[in-house]
Protein backbone atom coordinates (compact mmCIF):
# COMPACT_ATOMS: atom_id res chain seq x y z
CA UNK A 1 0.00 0.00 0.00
CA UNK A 2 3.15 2.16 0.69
CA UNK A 3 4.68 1.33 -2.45
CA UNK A 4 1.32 2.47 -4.16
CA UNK A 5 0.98 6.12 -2.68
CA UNK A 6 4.61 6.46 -3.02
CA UNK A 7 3.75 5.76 -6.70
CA UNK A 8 1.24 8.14 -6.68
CA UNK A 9 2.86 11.19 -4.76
CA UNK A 10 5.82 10.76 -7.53
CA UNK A 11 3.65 11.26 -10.27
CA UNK A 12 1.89 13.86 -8.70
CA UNK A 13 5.20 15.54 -8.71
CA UNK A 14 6.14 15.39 -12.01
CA UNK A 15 2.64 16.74 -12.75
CA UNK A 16 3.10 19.83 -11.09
CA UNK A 17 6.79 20.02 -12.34
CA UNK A 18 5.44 19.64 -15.87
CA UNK A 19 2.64 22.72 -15.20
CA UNK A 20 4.53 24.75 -14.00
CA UNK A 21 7.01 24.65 -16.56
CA UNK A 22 4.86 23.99 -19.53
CA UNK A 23 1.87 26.68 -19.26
CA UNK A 24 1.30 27.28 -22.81
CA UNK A 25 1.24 23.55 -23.97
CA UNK A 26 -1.58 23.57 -20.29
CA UNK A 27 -3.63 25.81 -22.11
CA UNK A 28 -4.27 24.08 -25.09
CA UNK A 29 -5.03 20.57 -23.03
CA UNK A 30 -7.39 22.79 -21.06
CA UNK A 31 -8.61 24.41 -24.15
CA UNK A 32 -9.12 20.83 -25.91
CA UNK A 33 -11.16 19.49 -23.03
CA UNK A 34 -13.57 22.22 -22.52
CA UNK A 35 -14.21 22.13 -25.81
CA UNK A 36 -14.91 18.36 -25.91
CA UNK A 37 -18.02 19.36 -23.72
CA UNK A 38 -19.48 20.67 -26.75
CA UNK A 39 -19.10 18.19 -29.19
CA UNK A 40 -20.27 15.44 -26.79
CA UNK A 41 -23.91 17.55 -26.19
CA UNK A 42 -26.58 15.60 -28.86
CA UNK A 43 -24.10 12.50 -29.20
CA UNK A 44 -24.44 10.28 -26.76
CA UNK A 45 -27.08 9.46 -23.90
CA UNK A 46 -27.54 11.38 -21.27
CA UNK A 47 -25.05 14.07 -23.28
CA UNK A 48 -26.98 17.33 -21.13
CA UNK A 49 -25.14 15.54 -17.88
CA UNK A 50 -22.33 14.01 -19.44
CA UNK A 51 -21.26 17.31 -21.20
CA UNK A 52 -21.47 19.45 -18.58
CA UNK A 53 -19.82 16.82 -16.44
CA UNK A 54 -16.67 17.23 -18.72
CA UNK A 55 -17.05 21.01 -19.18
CA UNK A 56 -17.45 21.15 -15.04
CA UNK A 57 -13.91 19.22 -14.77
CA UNK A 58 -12.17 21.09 -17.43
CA UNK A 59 -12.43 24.66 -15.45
CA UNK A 60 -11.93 22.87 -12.15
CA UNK A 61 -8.85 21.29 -13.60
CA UNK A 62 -7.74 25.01 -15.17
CA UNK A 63 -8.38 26.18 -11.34
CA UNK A 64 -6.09 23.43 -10.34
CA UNK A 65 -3.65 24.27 -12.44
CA UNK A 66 -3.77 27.71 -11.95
CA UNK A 67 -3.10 27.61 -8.02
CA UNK A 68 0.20 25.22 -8.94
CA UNK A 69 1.11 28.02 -11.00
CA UNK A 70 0.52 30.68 -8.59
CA UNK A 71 2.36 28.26 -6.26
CA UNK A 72 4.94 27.83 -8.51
CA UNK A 73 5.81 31.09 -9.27
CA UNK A 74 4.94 32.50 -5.56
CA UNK A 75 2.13 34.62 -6.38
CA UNK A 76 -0.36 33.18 -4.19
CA UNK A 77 -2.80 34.99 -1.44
CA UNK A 78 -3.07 32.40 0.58
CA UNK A 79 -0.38 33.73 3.45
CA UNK A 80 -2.29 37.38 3.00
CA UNK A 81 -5.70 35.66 2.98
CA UNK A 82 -7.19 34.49 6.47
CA UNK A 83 -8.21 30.77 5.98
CA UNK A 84 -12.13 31.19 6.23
CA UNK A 85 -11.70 33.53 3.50
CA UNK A 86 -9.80 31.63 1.53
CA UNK A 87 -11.99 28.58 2.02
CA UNK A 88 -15.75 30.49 0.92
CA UNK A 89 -13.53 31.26 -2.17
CA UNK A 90 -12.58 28.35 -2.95
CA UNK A 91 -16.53 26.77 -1.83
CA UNK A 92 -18.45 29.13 -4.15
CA UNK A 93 -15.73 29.06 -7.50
CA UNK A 94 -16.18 25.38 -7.05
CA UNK A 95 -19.95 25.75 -6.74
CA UNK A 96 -20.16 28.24 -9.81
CA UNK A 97 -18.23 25.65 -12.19
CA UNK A 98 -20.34 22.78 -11.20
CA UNK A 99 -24.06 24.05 -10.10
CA UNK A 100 -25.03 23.34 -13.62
CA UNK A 101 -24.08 19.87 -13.26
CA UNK A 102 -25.63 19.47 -10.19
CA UNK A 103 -28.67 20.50 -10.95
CA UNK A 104 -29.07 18.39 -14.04
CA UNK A 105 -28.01 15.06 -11.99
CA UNK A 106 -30.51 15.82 -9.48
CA UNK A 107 -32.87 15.94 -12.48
CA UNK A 108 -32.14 12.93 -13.80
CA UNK A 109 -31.69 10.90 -10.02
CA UNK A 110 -34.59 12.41 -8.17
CA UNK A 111 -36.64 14.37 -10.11
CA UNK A 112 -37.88 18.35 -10.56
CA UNK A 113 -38.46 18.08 -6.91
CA UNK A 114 -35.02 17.10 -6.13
CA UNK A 115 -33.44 19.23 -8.86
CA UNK A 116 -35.71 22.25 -7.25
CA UNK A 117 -34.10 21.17 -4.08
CA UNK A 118 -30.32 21.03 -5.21
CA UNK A 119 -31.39 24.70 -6.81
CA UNK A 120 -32.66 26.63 -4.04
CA UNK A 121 -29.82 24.76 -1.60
CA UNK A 122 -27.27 25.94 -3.74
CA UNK A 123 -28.46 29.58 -4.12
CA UNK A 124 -28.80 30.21 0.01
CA UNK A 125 -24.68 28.70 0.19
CA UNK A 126 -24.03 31.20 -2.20
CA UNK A 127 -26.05 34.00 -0.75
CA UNK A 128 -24.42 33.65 2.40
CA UNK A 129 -20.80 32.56 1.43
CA UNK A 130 -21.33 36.21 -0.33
CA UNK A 131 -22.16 38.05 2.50
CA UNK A 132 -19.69 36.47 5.07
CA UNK A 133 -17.15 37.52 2.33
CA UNK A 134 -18.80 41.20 1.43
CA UNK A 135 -19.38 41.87 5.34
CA UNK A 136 -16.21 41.16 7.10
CA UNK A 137 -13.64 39.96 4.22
CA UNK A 138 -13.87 41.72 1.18
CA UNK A 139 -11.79 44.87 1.00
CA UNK A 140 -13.27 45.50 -2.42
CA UNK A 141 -17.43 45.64 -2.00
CA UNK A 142 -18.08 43.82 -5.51
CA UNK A 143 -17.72 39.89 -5.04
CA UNK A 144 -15.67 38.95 -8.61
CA UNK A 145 -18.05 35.92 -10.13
CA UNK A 146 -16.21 33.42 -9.75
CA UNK A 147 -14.15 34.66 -6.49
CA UNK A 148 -11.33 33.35 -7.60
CA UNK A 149 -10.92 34.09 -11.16
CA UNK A 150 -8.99 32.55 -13.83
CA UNK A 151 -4.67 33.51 -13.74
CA UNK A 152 -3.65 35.50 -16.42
CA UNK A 153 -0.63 33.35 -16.86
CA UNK A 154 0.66 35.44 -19.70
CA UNK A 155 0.92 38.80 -17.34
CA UNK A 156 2.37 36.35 -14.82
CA UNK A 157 5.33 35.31 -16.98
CA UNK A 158 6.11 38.69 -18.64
CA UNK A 159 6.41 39.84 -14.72
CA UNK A 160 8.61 37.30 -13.95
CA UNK A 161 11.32 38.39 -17.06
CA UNK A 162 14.69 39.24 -15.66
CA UNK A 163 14.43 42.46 -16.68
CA UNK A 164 12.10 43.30 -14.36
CA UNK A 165 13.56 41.77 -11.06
CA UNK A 166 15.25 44.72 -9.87
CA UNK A 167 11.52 46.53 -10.13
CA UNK A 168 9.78 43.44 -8.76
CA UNK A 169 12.01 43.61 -5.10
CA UNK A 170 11.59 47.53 -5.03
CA UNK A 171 8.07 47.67 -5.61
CA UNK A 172 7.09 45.09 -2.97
CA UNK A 173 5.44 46.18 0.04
CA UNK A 174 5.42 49.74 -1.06
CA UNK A 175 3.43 52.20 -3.30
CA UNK A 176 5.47 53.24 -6.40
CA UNK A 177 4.13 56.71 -6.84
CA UNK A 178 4.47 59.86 -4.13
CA UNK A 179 1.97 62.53 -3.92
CA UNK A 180 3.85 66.07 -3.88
CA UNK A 181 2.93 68.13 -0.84
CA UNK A 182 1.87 71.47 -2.44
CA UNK A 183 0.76 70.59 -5.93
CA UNK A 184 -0.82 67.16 -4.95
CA UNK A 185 0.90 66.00 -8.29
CA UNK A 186 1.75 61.88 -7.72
CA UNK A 187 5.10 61.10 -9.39
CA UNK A 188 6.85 58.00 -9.69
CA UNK A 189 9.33 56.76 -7.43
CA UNK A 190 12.88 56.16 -8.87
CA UNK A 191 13.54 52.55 -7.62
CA UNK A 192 10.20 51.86 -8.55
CA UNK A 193 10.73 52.16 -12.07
CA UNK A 194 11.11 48.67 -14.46
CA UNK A 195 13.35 48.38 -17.74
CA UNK A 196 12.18 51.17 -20.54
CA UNK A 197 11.09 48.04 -22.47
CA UNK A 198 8.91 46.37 -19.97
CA UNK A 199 7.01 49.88 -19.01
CA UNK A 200 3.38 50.14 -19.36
CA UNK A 201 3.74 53.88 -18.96
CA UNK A 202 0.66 54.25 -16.52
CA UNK A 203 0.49 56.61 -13.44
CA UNK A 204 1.87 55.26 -10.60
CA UNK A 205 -0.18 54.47 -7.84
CA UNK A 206 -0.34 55.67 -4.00
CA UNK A 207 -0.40 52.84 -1.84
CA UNK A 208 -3.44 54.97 0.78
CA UNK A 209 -5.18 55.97 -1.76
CA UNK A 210 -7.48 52.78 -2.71
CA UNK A 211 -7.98 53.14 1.35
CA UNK A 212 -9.66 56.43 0.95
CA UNK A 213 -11.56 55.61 -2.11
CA UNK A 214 -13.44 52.25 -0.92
CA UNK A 215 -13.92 54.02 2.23
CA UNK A 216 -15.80 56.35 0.27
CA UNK A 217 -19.37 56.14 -0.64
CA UNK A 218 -18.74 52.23 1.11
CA UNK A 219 -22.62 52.25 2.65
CA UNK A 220 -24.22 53.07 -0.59
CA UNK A 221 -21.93 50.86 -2.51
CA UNK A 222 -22.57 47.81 -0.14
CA UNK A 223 -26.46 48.10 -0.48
CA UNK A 224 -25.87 47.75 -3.89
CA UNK A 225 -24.18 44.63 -3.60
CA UNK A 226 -26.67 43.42 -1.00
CA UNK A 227 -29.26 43.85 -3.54
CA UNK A 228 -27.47 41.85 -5.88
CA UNK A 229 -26.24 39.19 -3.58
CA UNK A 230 -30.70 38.47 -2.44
CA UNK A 231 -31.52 38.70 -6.32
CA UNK A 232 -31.50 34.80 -6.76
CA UNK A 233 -33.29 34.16 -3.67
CA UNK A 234 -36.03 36.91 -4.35
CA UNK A 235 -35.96 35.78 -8.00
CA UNK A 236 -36.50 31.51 -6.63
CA UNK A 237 -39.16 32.97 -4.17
CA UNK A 238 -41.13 34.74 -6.76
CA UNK A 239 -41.36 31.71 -9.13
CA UNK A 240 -42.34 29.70 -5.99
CA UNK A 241 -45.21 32.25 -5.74
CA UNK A 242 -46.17 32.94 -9.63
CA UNK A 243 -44.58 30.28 -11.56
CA UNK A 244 -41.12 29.47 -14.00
CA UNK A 245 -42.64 32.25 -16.53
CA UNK A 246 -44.41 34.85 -15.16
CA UNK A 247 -43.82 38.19 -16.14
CA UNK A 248 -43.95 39.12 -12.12
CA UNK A 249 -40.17 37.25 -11.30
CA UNK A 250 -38.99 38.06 -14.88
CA UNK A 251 -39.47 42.40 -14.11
CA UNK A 252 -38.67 42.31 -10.59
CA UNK A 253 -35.18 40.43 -11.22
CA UNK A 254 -34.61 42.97 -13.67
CA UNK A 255 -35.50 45.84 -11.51
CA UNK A 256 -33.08 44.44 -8.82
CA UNK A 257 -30.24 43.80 -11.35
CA UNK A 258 -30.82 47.49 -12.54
CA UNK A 259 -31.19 49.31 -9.51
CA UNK A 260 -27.84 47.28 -8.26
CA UNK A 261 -26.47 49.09 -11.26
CA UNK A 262 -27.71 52.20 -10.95
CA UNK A 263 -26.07 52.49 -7.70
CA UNK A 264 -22.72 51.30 -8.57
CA UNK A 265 -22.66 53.63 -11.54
CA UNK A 266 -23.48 57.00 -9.75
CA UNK A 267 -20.49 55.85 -7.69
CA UNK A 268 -18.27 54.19 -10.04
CA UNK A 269 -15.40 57.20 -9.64
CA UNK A 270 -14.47 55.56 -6.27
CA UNK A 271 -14.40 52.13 -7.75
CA UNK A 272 -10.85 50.20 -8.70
CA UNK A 273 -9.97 48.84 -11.51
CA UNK A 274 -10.94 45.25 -10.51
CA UNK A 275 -14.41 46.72 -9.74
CA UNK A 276 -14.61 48.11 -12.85
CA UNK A 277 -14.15 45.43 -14.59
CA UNK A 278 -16.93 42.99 -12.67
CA UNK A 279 -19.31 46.01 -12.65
CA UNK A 280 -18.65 45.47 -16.64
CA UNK A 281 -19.29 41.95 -16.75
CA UNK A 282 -22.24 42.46 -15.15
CA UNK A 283 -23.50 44.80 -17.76
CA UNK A 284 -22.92 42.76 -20.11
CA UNK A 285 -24.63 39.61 -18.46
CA UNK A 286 -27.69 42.16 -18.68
CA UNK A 287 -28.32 40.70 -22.09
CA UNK A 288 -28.72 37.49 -20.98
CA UNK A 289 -32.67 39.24 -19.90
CA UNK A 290 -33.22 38.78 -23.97
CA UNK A 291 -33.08 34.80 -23.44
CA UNK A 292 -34.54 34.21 -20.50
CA UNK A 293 -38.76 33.22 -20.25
CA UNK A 294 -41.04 34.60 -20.27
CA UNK A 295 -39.41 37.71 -22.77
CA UNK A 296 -37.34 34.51 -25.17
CA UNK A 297 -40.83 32.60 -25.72
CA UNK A 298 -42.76 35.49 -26.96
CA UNK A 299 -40.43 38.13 -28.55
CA UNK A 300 -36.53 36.29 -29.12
CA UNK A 301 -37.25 32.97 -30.28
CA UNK A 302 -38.88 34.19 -32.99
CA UNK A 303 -36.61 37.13 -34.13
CA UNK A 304 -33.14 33.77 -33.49
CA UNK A 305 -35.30 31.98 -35.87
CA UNK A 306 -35.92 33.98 -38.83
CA UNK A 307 -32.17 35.39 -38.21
CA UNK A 308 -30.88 31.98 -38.66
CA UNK A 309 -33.34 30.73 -41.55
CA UNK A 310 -32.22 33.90 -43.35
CA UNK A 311 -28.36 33.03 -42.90
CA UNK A 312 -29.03 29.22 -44.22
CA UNK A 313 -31.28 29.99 -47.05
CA UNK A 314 -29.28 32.58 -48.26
CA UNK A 315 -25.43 31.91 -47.35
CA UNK A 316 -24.16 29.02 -48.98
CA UNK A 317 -22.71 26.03 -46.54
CA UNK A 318 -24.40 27.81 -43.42
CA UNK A 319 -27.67 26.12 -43.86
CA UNK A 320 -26.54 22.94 -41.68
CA UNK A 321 -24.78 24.92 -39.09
CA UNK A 322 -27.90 27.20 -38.75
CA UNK A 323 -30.19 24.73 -38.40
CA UNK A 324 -28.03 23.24 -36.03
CA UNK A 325 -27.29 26.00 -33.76
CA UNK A 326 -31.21 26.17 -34.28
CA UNK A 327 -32.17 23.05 -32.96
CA UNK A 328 -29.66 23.30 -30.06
CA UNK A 329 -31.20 26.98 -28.84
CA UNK A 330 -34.43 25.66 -27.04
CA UNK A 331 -31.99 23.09 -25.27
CA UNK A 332 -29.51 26.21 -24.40
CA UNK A 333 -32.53 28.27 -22.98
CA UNK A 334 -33.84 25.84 -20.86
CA UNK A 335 -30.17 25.07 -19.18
CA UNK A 336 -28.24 28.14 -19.04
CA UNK A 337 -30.60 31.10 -18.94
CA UNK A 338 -31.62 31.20 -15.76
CA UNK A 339 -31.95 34.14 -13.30
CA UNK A 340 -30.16 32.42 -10.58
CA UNK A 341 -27.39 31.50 -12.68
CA UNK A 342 -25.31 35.20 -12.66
């Protein structure tokens, strides 16, 4: 038995020796298996469970991977992260790859009952894994979806050049701008400065200054995000109340989704740049309101469908993929596009 784990703890190993020195040969394994999940859907039976069962383990393996990375190249959190923290991270990334999955098993084990179950279980661990981390964790007061998102491996290895050690050992721990004391102008400190090649040439930052600016505005900024952290439940509630399709749940998540926008956006000067960017995503996840019931069954399917029969009848070789894509939509709709999913 001691033979056997030794076995196994060896080729773990060379696993993570291979990662971490082989990142761009990773990403096109990763790449190949998530898109494997696709091909698989319509094949095979049971291909709803069994390709989102591979798609599931192909971003839980690229979160795998990316922590030996991080690990490898010591640009983990962990040591700066309190272990609760880190753990609800970890808990609800793992939960957003795989609640998909979950909810289609308990479909096909137990029923709508125990796929309703499985649904409304998974939204409260959410809901309050959200607020443990937005009350007393979360510096910034937008919870990234998923917490822990995916490395940028390519940033990672340009910052890890040799021509920017020297700028790597100054920088850390310390801001790499100063603000001047009578014209409030920040410039850059000298040792703080990488190679002219490797420069981005963006103003420097002040290391109190993100301080001030999330203390800013933080109360009206964290009803915002409380609003957007009780949509799913409010949204599962509703449809408890007025059914899958009713136009009651369908306005009032919008209205919560919009007013959690409206918020952020009369404040977004005192947001950072990471805030930015999720209050973007979530924009753009505002579109997903055009395939979702009951405004997809009685204004989009029709509009997809004479879209796509337009591009088949009229664009050679595109008929079969059209009427593909077609065929696959109602499918899509009915898995992805739910409220509780964003």
């Amino acid at each position: 038995m001691s033979s056997v784990l030794c076995e196994l703890q060896n080729q773990y190993e060379r696993y993570v020796k291979w990662v971490s020195g082989n990142p761009s040969a990773l990403a096109d394994v990763e790449l190949t298996v998530k898109w494997l999940s696709y091909f698989v859907a319509g094949k095979i039976n049971n291909s709803s469970a069994v390709s989102e069962l591979v798609y599931s383990l192909s971003n839980l393996l690229v979160f795998f991977n990316d922590r030996i990375i991080e690990k490898a190249n010591h640009k983990s959190n962990d040591d700066a992260t309190e272990p609760l923290e880190r753990q609800l991270k970890v808990l609800l990334t793992t939960l957003e790859y795989c609640e998909v999955f979950i909810e289609l098993s308990a479909h096909k084990v137990w029923g709508t009952s125990g796929r309703w179950f499985f649904i409304v279980t998974i939204q409260i661990i959410k809901c309050i894994g959200r607020l443990i981390l937005t009350l007393y964790y979360q510096n910034t007061k937008i919870v990234r979806n998923p917490p822990i998102p995916s490395l940028n491996r390519n940033k990672l290895q340009e910052a890890h050049s040799p021509d920017n050690a020297s700028f790597r050992d100054n920088l850390s721990g310390e801001s790499s701008g100063i603000v001047l004391k009578r014209s409030g102008r920040v410039m850059r400190k000298v040792n703080c400065s990488p190679s002219l090649t490797s420069r981005t040439w963006k103003p420097p930052t002040v290391g109190n200054q993100a301080h001030q600016l999330t203390e800013y505005g933080g109360k009206f900024l964290m009803s915002a995000e409380m609003i957007y952290i009780a949509k799913p439940l409010i949204h599962l509630a509703c449809m408890k109340r007025y059914g899958s399709k009713s136009w009651i749940s369908y306005l009032l998540a919008l209205a919560l989704d919009s007013a959690s926008l409206r918020m952020y956006y009369r404040n977004r000067e005192v947001l950072s740049k990471e805030q930015r960017v999720e209050l973007s995503r979530r924009c753009v996840s505002m579109l997903l309101y055009l395939m979702r019931s009951p405004f997809y069954d009685r204004y989009t399917h029709d509009k997809i469908a004479n879209v796509l029969n337009g591009i088949g009848n009229n664009v050679p070789w595109t008929g079969t993929i059209s009427r593909l894509i077609l065929s696959y939509i109602p499918h899509w709709q009915e898995t992805y596009f739910y409220m509780w999913s964003t």
